[in-house]
Structures are given as structure tokens and as C-alpha cells.
Protein backbone atom coordinates (compact mmCIF):
# COMPACT_ATOMS: atom_id res chain seq x y z
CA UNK A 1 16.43 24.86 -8.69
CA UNK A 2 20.28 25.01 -9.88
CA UNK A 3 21.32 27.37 -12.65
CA UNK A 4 22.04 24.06 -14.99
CA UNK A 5 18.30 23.04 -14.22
CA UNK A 6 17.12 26.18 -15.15
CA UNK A 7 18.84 26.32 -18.40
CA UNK A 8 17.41 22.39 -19.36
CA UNK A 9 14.09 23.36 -18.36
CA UNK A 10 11.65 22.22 -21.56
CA UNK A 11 11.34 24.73 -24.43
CA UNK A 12 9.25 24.61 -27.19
CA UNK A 13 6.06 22.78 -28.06
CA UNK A 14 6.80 19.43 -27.28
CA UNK A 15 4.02 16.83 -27.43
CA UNK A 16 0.83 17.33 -28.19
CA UNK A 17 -2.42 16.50 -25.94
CA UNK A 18 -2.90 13.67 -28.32
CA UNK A 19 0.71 12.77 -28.16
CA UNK A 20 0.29 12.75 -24.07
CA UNK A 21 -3.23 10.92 -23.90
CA UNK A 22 -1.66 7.96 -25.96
CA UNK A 23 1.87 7.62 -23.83
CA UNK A 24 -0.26 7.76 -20.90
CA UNK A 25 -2.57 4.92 -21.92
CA UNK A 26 0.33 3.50 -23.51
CA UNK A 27 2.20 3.64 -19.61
CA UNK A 28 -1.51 2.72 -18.10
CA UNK A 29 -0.98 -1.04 -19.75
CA UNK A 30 2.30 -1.55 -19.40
CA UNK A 31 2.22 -0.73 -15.62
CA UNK A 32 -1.00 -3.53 -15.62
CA UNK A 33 1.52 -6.16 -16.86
CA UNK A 34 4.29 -5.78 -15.12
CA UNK A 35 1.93 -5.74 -11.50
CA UNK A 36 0.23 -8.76 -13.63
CA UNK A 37 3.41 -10.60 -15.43
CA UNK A 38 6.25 -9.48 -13.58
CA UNK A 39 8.98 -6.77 -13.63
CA UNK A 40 10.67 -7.51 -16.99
CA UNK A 41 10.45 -6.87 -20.63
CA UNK A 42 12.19 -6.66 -24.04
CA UNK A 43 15.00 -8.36 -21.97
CA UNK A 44 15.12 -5.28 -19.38
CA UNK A 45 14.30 -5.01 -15.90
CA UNK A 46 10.93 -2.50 -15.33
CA UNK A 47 10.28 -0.40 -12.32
CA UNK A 48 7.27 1.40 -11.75
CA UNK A 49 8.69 5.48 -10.98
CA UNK A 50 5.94 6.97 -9.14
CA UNK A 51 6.09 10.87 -9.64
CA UNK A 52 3.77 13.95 -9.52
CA UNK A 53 2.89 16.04 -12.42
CA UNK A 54 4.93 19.59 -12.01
CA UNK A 55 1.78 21.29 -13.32
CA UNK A 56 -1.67 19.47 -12.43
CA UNK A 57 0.13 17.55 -9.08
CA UNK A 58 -1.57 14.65 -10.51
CA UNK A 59 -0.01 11.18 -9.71
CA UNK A 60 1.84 9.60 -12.39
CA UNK A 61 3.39 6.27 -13.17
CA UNK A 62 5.91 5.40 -15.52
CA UNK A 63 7.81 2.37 -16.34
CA UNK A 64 10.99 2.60 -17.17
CA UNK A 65 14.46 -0.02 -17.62
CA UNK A 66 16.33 0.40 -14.62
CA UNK A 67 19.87 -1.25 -13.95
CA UNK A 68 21.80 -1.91 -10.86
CA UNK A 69 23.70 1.07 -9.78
CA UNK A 70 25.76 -0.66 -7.12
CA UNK A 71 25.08 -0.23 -3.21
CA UNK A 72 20.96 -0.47 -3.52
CA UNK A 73 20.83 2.39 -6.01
CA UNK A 74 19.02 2.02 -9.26
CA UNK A 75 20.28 4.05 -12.78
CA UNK A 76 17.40 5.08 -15.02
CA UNK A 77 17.96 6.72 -18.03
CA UNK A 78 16.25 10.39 -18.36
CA UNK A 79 15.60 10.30 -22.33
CA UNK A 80 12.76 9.19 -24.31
CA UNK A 81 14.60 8.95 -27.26
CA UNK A 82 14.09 12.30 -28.45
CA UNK A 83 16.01 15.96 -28.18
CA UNK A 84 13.87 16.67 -24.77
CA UNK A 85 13.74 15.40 -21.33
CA UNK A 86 10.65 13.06 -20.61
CA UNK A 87 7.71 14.75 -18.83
CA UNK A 88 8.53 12.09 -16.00
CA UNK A 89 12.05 13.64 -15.70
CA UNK A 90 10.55 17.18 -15.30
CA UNK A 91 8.24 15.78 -12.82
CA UNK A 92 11.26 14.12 -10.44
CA UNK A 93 13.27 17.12 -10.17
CA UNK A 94 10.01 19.22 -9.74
CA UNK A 95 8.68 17.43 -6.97
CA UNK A 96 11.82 15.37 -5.82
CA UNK A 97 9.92 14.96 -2.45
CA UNK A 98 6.98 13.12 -3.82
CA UNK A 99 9.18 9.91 -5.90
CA UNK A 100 8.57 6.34 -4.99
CA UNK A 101 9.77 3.03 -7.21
CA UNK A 102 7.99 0.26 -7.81
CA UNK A 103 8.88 -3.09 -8.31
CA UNK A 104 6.84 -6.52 -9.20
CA UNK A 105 5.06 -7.91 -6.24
CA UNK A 106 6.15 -4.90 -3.66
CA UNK A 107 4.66 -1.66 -2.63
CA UNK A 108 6.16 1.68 -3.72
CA UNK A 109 9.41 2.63 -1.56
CA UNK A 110 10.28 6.73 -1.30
CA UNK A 111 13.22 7.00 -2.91
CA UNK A 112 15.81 10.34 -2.98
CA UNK A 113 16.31 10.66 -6.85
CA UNK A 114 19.85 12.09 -7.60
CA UNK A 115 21.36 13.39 -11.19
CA UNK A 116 24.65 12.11 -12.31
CA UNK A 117 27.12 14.43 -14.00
CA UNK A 118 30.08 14.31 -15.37
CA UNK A 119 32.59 11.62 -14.65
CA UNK A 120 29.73 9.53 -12.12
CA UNK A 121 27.58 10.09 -15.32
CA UNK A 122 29.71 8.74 -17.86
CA UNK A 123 30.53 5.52 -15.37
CA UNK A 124 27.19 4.65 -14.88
CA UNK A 125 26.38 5.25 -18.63
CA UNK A 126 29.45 2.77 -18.92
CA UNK A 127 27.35 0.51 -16.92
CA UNK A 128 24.21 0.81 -19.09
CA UNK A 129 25.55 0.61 -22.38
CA UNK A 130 27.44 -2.97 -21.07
CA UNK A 131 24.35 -4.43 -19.66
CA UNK A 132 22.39 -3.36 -22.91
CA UNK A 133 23.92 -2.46 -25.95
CA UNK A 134 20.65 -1.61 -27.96
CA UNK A 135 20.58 1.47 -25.34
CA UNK A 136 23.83 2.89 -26.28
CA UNK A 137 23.08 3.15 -30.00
């Protein structure tokens, strides 16, 4: 693990079990529609990133709003709104090895997640923020 990834690692508390058992359930249903309904929502496409928990190597699924990235890559954005990392996030660069996406009406596909910084970061955030301004605020 890089220096930088050490330093971002999670610190304090965080969520609570509570906290977890309801985003979980929370991730449970939306996963159900979008295999159900289709692979949008809100106005957003939603993949399915398939991950494994850093600590109880558990599978885990979470939808997310991904946008096109240019040359079959996909941006996702690593915040869940608060002044920590998602758990998912942890869980990529723990086990990069063991990440698949999802999409409606296909099977998972192993993908090689990869970190923006600095200039390719602020581009693709360019790219974000244009294709959905409620994310940029």
C-alpha cells in the first residue's frame, strides 16, 4: 500500500453497527431493482461494484452512479457524502484483485480499479460535475 494510502486509511469511529446494518439493507434493495428495473435512477446510471470486505472477506455489493470515462473505463465517485471514504472504497483498494462491475441484464466483469490524482482527477471530476450538476454541489 502507497505512503498516500496509508495516510487516508479510516480514522476514528465512523459508523456504527446500526449505521452499517441499515446501508447494507438499504444497498440489498437497491441492487434488487436495478437487476429487476434496470440500471438507472434519480436520473444516473447504476452499476453494481462487486468488492470484498477488507476485514470479514465477505462479498459485498454496492451501487453506485457511474459515468463514462472515455475508452471503456467507468468514473465512480469514492465519497458518501461525508468527511470519510466509503467502506466500499476501503474494500477496492484492499482487495483490488477481487472487483467486478455490474451492469443491468449482464454478469459481473473483473475490472482493474485505478485512483485518479491530480490533474486526471480534476478532468474527470470536470466530467462528472458536467454530466450532473447536483454532484458537484
Amino acid at each position: 500500500m502507497s505512503e498516500q494510502l496509508e495516510q487516508d486509511k479510516p480514522v476514528g469511529k465512523g459508523p456504527g453497527k446500526f449505521s452499517r446494518w441499515v446501508q447494507r439493507r438499504a444497498n440489498a434493495r437497491t441492487v434488487q431493482r436495478i437487476r429487476r428495473k434496470g440500471g438507472r435512477m434519480m436520473g444516473m446510471d447504476v452499476l453494481i461494484l462487486h468488492t470484498r470486505g477488507r476485514v470479514s472477506g465477505q462479498p459485498r455489493e454496492t451501487p453506485l452512479a457511474w459515468f463514462d470515462g472515455g475508452t471503456g473505463s467507468w468514473l465512480v465517485v469514492g465519497s458518501g457524502g461525508g468527511d470519510r471514504h466509503p467502506d466500499w472504497y476501503w474494500n477496492l483498494i484492499a482487495q483490488p484483485d477481487s472487483v467486478a462491475v455490474e451492469f443491468h441484464g449482464r454478469d459481473p466483469q473483473p475490472v482493474t480499479p485505478h485512483e485518479l490524482r491530480g490533474a486526471e482527477r480534476e478532468e474527470a471530476w470536470r466530467k462528472i460535475a458536467s454530466a450532473q450538476p447536483r454532484i458537484a454541489k
